[in-house]
Protein backbone atom coordinates (compact mmCIF):
# COMPACT_ATOMS: atom_id res chain seq x y z
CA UNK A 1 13.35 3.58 -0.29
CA UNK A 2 12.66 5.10 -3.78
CA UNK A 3 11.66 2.72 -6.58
CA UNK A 4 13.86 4.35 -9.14
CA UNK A 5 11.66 2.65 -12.52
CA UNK A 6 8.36 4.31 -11.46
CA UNK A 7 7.09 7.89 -12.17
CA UNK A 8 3.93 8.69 -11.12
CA UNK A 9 1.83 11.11 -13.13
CA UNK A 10 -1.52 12.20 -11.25
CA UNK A 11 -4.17 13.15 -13.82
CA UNK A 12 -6.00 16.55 -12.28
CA UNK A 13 -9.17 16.23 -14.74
CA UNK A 14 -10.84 19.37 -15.75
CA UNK A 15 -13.10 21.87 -14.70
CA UNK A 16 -14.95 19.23 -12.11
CA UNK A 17 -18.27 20.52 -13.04
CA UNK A 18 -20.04 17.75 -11.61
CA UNK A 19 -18.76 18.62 -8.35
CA UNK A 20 -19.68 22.00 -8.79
CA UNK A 21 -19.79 24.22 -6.05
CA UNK A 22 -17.03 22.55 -4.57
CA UNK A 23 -14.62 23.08 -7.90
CA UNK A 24 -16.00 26.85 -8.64
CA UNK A 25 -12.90 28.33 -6.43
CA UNK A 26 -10.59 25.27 -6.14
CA UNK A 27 -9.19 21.98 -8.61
CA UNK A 28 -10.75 18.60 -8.25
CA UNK A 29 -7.67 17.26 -6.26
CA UNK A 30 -8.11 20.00 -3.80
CA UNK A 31 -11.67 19.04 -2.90
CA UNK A 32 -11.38 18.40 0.84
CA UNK A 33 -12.32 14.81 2.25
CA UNK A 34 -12.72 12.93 5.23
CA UNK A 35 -12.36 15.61 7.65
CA UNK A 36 -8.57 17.20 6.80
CA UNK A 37 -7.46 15.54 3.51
CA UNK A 38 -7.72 16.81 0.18
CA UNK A 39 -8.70 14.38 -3.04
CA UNK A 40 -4.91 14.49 -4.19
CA UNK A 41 -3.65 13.18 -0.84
CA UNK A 42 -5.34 9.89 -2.02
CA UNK A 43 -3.19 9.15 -4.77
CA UNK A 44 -0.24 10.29 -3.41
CA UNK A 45 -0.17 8.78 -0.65
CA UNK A 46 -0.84 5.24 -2.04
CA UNK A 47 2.14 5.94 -4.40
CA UNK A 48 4.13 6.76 -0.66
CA UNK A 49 3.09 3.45 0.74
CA UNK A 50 4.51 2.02 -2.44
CA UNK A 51 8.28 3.08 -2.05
CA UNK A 52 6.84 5.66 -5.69
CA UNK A 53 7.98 8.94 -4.51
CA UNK A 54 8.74 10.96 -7.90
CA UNK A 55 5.40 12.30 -8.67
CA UNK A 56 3.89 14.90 -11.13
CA UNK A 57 0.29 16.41 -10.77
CA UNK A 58 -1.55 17.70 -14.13
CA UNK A 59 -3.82 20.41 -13.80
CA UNK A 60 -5.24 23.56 -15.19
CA UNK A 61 -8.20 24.49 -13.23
CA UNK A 62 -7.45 26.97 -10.31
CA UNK A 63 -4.43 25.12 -9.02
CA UNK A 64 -3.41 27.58 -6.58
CA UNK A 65 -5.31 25.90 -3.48
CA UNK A 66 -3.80 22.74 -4.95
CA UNK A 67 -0.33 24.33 -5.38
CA UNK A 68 0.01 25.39 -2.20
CA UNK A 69 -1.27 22.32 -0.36
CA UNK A 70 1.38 20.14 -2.21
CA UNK A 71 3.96 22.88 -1.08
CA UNK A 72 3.15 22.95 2.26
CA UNK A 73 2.59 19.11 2.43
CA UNK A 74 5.69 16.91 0.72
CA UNK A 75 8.38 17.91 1.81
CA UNK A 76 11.39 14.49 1.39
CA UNK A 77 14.68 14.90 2.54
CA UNK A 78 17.47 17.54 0.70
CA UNK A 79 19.63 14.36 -0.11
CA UNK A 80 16.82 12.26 -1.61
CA UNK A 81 15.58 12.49 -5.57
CA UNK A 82 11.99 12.20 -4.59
CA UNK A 83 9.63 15.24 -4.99
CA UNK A 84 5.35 15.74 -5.77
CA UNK A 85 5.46 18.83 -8.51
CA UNK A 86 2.98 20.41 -9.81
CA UNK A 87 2.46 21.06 -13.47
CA UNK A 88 0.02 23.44 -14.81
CA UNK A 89 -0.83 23.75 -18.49
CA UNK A 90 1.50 26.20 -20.13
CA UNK A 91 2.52 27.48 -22.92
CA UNK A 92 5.64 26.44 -25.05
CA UNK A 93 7.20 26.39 -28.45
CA UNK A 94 5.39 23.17 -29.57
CA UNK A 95 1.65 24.21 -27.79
CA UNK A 96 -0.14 26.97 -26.72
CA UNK A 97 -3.44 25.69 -25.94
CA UNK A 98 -5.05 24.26 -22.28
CA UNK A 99 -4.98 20.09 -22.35
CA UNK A 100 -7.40 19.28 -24.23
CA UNK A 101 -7.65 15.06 -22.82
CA UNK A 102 -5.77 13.12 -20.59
CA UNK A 103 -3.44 11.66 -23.45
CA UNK A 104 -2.77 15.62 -24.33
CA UNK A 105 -2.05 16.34 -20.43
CA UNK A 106 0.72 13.99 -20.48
CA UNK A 107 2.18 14.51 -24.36
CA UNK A 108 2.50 18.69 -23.18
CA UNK A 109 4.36 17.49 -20.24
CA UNK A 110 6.59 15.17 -21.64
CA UNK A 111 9.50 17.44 -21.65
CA UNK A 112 9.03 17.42 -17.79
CA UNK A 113 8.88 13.76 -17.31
CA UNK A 114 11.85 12.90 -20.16
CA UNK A 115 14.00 14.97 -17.66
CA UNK A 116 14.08 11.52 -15.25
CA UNK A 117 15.01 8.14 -15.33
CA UNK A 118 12.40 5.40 -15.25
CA UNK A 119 11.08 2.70 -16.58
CA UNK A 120 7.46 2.96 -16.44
CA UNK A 121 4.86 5.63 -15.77
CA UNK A 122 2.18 5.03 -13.79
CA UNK A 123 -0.26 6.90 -14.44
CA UNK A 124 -3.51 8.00 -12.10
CA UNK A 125 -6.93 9.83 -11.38
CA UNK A 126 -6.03 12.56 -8.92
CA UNK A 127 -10.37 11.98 -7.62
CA UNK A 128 -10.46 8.30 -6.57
CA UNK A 129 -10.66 7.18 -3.41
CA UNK A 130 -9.22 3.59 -2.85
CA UNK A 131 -6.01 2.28 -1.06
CA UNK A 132 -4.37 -0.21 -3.79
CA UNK A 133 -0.54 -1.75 -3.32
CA UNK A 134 1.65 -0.37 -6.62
CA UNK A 135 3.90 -2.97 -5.67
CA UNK A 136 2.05 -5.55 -6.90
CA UNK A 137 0.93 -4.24 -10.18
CA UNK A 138 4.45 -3.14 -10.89
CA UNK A 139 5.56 -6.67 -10.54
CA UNK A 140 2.94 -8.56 -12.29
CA UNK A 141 3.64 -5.41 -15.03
CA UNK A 142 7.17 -6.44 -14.92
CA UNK A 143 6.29 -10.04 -15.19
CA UNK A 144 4.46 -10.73 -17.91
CA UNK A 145 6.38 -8.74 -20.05
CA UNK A 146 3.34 -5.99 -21.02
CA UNK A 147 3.85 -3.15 -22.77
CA UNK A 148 0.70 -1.53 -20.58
CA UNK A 149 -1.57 -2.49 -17.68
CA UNK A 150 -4.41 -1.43 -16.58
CA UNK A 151 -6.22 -2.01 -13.12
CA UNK A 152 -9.75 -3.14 -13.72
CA UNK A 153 -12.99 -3.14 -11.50
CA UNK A 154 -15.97 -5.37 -11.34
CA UNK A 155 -18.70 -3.37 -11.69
CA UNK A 156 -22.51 -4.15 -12.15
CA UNK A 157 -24.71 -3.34 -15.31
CA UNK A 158 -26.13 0.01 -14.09
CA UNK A 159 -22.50 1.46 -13.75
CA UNK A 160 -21.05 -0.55 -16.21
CA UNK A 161 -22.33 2.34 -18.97
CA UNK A 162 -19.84 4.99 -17.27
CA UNK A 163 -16.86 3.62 -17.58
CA UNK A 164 -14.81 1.94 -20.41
CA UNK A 165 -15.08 -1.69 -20.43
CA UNK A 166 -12.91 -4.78 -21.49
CA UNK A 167 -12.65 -8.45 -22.02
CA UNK A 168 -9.80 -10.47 -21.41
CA UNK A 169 -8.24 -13.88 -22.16
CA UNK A 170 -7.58 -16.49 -19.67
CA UNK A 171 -3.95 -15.28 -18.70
CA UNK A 172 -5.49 -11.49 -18.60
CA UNK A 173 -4.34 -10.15 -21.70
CA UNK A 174 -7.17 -7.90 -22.58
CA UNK A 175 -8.64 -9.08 -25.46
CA UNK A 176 -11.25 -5.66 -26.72
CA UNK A 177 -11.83 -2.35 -25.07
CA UNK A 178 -15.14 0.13 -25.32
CA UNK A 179 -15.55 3.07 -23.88
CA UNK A 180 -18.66 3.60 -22.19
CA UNK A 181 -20.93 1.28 -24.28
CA UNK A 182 -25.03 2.21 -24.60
CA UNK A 183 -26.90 -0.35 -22.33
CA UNK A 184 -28.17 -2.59 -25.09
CA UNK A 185 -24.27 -3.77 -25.91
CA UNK A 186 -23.54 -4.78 -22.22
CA UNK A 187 -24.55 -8.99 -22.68
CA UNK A 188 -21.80 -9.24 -25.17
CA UNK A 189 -19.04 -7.44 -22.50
CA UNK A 190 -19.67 -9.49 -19.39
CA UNK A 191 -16.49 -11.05 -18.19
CA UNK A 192 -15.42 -14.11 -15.65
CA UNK A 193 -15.19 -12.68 -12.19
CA UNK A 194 -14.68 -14.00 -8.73
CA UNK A 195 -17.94 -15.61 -7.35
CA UNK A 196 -18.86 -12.79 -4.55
CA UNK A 197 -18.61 -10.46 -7.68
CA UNK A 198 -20.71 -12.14 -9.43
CA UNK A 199 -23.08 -13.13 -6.26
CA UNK A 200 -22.98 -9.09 -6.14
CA UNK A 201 -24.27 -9.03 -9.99
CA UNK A 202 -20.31 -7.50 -10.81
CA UNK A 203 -20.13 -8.90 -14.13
CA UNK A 204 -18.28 -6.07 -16.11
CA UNK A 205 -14.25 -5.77 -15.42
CA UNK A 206 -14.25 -2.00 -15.95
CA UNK A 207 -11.52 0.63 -16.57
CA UNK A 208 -10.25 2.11 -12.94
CA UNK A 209 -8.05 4.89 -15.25
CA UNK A 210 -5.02 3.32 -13.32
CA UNK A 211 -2.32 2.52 -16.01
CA UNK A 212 1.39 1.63 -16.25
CA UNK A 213 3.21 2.23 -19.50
CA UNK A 214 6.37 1.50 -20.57
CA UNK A 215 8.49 4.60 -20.99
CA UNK A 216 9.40 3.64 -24.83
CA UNK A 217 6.01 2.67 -25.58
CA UNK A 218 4.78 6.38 -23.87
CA UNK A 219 7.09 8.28 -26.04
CA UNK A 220 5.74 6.44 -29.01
CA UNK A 221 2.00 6.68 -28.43
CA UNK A 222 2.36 10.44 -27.34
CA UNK A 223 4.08 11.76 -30.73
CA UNK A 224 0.49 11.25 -32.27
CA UNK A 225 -0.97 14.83 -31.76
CA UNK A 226 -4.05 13.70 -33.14
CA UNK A 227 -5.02 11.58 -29.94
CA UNK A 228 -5.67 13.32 -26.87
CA UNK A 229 -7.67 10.85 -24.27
CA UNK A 230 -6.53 7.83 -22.90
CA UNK A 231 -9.59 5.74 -22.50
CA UNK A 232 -10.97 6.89 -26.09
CA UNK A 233 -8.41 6.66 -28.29
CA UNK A 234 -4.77 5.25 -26.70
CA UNK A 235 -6.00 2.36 -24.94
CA UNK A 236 -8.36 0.89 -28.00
CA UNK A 237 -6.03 1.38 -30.53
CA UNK A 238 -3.43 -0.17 -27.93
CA UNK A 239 -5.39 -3.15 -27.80
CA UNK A 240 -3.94 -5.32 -30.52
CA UNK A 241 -0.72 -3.53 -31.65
CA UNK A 242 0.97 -3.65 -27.77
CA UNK A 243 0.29 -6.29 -24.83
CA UNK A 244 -1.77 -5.13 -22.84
CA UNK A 245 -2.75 -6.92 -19.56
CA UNK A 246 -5.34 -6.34 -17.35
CA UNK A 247 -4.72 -6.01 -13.34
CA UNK A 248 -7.92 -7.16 -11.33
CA UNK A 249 -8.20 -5.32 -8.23
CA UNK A 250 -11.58 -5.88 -6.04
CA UNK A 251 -10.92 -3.47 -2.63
CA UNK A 252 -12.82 -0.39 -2.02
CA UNK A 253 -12.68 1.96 -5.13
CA UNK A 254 -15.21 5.04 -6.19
CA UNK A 255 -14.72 7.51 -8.41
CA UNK A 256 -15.56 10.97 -7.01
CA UNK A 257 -17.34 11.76 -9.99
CA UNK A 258 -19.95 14.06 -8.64
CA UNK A 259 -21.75 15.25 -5.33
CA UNK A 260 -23.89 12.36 -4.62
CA UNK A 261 -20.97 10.18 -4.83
CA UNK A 262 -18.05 12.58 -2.60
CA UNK A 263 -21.31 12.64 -0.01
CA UNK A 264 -21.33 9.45 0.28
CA UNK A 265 -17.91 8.41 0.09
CA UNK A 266 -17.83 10.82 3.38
CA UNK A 267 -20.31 9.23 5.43
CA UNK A 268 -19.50 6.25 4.14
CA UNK A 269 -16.13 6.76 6.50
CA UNK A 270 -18.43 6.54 9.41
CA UNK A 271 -19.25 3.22 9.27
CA UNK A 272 -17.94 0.62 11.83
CA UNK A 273 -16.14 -0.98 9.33
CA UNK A 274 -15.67 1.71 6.45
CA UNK A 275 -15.14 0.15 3.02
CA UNK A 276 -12.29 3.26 3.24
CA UNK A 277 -9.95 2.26 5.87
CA UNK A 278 -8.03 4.98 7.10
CA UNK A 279 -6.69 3.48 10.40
CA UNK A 280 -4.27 0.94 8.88
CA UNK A 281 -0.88 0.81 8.28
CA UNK A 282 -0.57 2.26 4.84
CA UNK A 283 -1.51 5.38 6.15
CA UNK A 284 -3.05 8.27 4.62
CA UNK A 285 -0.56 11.06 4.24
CA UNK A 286 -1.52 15.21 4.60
CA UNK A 287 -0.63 18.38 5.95
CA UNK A 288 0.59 18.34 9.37
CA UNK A 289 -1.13 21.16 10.88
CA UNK A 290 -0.15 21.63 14.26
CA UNK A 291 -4.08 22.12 15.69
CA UNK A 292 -5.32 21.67 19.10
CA UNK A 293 -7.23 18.65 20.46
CA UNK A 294 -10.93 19.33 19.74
CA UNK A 295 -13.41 20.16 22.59
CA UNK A 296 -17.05 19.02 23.24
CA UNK A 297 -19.29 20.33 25.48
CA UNK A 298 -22.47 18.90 26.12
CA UNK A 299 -22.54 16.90 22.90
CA UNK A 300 -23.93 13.20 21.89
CA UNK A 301 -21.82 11.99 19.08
CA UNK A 302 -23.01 8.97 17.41
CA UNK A 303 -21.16 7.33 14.32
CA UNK A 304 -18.88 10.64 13.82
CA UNK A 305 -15.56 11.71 12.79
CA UNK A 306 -14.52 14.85 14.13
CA UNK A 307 -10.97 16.62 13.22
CA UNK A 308 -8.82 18.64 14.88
CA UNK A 309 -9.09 21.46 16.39
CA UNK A 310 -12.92 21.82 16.86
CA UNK A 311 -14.98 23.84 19.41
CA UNK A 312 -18.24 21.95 19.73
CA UNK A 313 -21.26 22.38 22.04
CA UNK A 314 -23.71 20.89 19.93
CA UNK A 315 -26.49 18.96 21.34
CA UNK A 316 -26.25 15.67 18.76
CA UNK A 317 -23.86 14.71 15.93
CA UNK A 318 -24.64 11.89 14.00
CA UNK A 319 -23.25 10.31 10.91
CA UNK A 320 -21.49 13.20 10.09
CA UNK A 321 -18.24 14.32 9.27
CA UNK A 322 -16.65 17.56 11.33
CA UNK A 323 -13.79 19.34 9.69
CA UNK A 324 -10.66 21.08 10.86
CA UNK A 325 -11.32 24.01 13.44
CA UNK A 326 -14.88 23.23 13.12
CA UNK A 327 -17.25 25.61 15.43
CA UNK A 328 -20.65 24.46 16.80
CA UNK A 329 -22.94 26.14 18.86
CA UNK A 330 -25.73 25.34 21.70
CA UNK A 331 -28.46 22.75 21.30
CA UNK A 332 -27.92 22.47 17.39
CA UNK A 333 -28.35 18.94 16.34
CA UNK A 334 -26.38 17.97 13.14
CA UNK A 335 -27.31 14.41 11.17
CA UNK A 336 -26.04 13.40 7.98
CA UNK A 337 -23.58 16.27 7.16
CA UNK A 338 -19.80 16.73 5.69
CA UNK A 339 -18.76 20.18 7.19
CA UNK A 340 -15.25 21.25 5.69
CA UNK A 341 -14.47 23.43 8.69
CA UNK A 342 -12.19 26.85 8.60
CA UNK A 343 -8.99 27.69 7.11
CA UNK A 344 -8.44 29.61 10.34
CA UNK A 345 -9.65 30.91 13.78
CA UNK A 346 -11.30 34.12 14.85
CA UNK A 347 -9.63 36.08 17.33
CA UNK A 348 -11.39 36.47 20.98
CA UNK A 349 -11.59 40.26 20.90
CA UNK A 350 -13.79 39.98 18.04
CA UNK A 351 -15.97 37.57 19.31
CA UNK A 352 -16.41 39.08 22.76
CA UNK A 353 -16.23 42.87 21.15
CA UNK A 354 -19.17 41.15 18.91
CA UNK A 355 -17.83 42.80 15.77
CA UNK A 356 -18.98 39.66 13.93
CA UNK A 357 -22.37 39.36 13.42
CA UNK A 358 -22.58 35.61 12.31
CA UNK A 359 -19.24 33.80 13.61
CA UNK A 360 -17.51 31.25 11.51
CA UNK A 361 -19.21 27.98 12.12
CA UNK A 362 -22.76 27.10 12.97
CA UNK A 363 -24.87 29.18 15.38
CA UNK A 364 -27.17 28.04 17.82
CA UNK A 365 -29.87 26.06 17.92
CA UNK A 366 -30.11 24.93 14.62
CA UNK A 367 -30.69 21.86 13.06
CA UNK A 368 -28.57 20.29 9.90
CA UNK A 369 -29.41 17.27 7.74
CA UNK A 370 -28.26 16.01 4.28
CA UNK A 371 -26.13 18.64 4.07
CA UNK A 372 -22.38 19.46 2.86
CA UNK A 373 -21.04 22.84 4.07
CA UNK A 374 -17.91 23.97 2.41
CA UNK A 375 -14.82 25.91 3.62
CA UNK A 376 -15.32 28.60 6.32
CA UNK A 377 -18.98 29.06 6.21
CA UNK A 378 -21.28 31.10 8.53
CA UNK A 379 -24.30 29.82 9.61
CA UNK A 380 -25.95 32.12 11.85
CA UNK A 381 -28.50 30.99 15.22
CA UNK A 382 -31.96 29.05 14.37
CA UNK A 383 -31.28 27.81 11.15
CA UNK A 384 -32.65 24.79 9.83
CA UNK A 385 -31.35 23.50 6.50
CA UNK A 386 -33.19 19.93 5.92
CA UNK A 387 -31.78 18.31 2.61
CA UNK A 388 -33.86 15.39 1.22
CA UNK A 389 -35.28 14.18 -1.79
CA UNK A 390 -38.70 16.54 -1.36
CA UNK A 391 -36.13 19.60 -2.19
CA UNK A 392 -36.20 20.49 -5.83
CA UNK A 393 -32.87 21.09 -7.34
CA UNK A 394 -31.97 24.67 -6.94
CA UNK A 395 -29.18 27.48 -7.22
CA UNK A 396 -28.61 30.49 -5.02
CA UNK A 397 -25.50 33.04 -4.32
CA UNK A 398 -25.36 31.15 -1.17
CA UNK A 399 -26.49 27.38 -1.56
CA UNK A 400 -27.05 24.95 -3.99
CA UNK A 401 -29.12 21.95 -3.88
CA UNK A 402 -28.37 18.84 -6.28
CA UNK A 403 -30.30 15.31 -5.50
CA UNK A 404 -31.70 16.03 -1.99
CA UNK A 405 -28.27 16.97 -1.02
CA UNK A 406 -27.70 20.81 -0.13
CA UNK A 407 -24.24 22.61 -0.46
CA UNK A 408 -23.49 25.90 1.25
CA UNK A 409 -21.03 27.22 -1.05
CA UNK A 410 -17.39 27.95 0.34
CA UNK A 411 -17.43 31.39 2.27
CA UNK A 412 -21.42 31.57 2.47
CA UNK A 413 -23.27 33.73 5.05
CA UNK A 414 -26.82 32.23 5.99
CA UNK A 415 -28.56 34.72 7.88
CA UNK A 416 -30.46 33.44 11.23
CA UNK A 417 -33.60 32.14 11.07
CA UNK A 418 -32.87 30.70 7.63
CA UNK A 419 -35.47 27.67 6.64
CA UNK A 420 -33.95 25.47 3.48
């Protein structure tokens, strides 16, 4: 089933520098996640799971990774209208310059979107991670006759200053909107919340940068050139002139914002009851790679995921997450980790001929903690890379290290015997 009044429109963000390394050769919604997703599957799929399957992704940043994934990933059925494109910043006869905000990303692709039928446009953050029901929002959308909605997020007084936050009357219309107020405005924008929100100190309903507008009021709003962000300029000035309703939603949300959060939100997934549930029925949709079973040898595993595909003979995992066609060698003990794993396998003639000096993977003997090692990384025998706070924040060709956490950068050879 198709629900033929929605169009989603994924938001790609820009350059992603706070999750630099992991954005210098790829977009933010092709950051890989969990194991074998990418960002982008996150939003996608939760528009799937909610019959919303005519999608657009905005970006400008190397899209090709993300371009290619999409291609390779959503393919519907030749007699069904649904599709995921991609839509890079071009040029045209009305603009020639990148997007310059997230209001400008969707008014230089309006052409694109004018070329369907819908209703509404939903409109969402291609680097969230949450699993949220469309459905729902559509409806109560739908019926209380709002022009826009937007999801909101109890959030506590130390976050409250990153995000955009509102105030609402008593049948959720939202009343006032700022973006990202300074700390000494916050006691005059806390809102009524649920009581384990506010047992949880959750007093501010923030901004989760999930919208639904109605396709006249879009058209209007985006022939203003002079506005170019949502949250800054087209939801305040919203506020007042269009109703404007606020959805609360109080699941599992984060914004993947920068390292220390995507670290977490990984080994968060290892928990016994992850806030992120990705065994349940609105499942999680990616690439089907047709990879082998993984194989251990040897190995304690202890509050892991491990993908497909891996060759492991480590002697411990532990709260870690193990990538696609992952390789681990002998009596190397891994704790606290997010390894990618490889875009593909090396051939056994060049591992027995020993062309390779350092194989993809990690080596022997070594020891990993703290630690987030991108795409198809060597990591050669006896290394010990020990993130932690008592690390000072650092840049190399090879590694970077940003809050205790280190990040071997995609592609990286550490030689053996490496100390970090």
């Amino acid at each position: 089933m198709i629900n033929d009044q929605v169009l989603g429109i994924i938001l790609g963000g820009g350059q992603g520098s706070r999750l630099y390394p992991l954005t210098k050769d790829r977009s933010k919604p092709a950051v890989p996640i969990a194991g074998k997703y990418r960002l982008v599957d996150i939003p996608i799929s939760n528009c799937i799971n909610s019959d919303i399957k005519r999608m657009y992704v905005l970006t400008q940043f190397n899209s090709a990774s993300l371009n290619a994934h999409i291609k390779n990933t959503y393919h519907f059925s030749f007699f069904s209208a649904a599709f995921v494109d991609v839509l890079a910043a071009e040029q045209t006869m009305q603009s020639n310059e990148w997007f310059q905000g997230t209001a400008d990303a969707v008014r230089q692709s309006m052409h694109h979107f004018l070329a369907n039928d819908f209703e509404y446009a939903l409109i969402l953050s291609g680097d969230q991670l949450y699993n949220m029901d469309f459905k729902d929002m559509i409806q109560k959308h739908k019926e209380s006759g709002a022009k826009i909605s937007i999801a909101t997020y109890p959030v506590n007084a130390k976050d409250a200053t990153s995000f955009g936050l509102l105030k609402t009357n008593n049948d959720n219309t939202i009343a006032s909107f700022i973006e990202k107020p300074a700390s000494e405005l916050l006691p005059d924008w806390t809102s009524e919340v649920s009581p384990e929100m506010k047992s949880e100190g959750r007093n501010y309903l923030a901004s989760m940068g999930i919208y639904i507008f109605n396709r006249d009021l879009l058209i209007e709003l985006m022939a203003n050139p002079e506005t170019i962000d949502f949250g800054k300029e087209i939801i305040p000035q919203a506020i007042g002139e269009h109703k404007t309703m606020s959805y609360p939603y109080e699941g599992y949300w984060t914004d993947i914002g920068n390292i220390d959060s995507f670290f977490e939100a990984n080994l968060g997934l290892t928990d016994d009851l992850p806030k992120f549930n990705l065994y349940d029925e609105n499942r999680v949709f990616t690439r089907a790679r047709i990879l082998p079973t993984s194989k251990f040898t040897n190995t304690i595993l202890n509050k892991s995921i491990i993908a497909d595909g891996c060759i492991i003979n480590a002697e411990k995992i532990e709260r870690s997450v193990i990538g696609i066609r992952s390789r681990i060698g002998k009596e190397t003990i891994i704790t606290k980790t997010y390894m990618m794993g490889n875009d593909a396998y090396e051939s056994l003639d060049e591992i027995k001929n020993k062309s390779i000096d350092i194989q993809l993977g990690i080596g022997d003997r070594c020891f990993i903690n703290n630690c987030i090692i991108d795409k198809n990384c060597r990591i050669g025998d006896d290394c010990r890379i020990n993130g932690g706070l008592h690390l000072k924040d650092i840049e190399t060709d090879t590694y970077l290290v940003k809050d205790g956490i280190v990040v071997v950068k995609k592609g990286a050879v550490i030689p053996k015997g490496t100390v970090i």
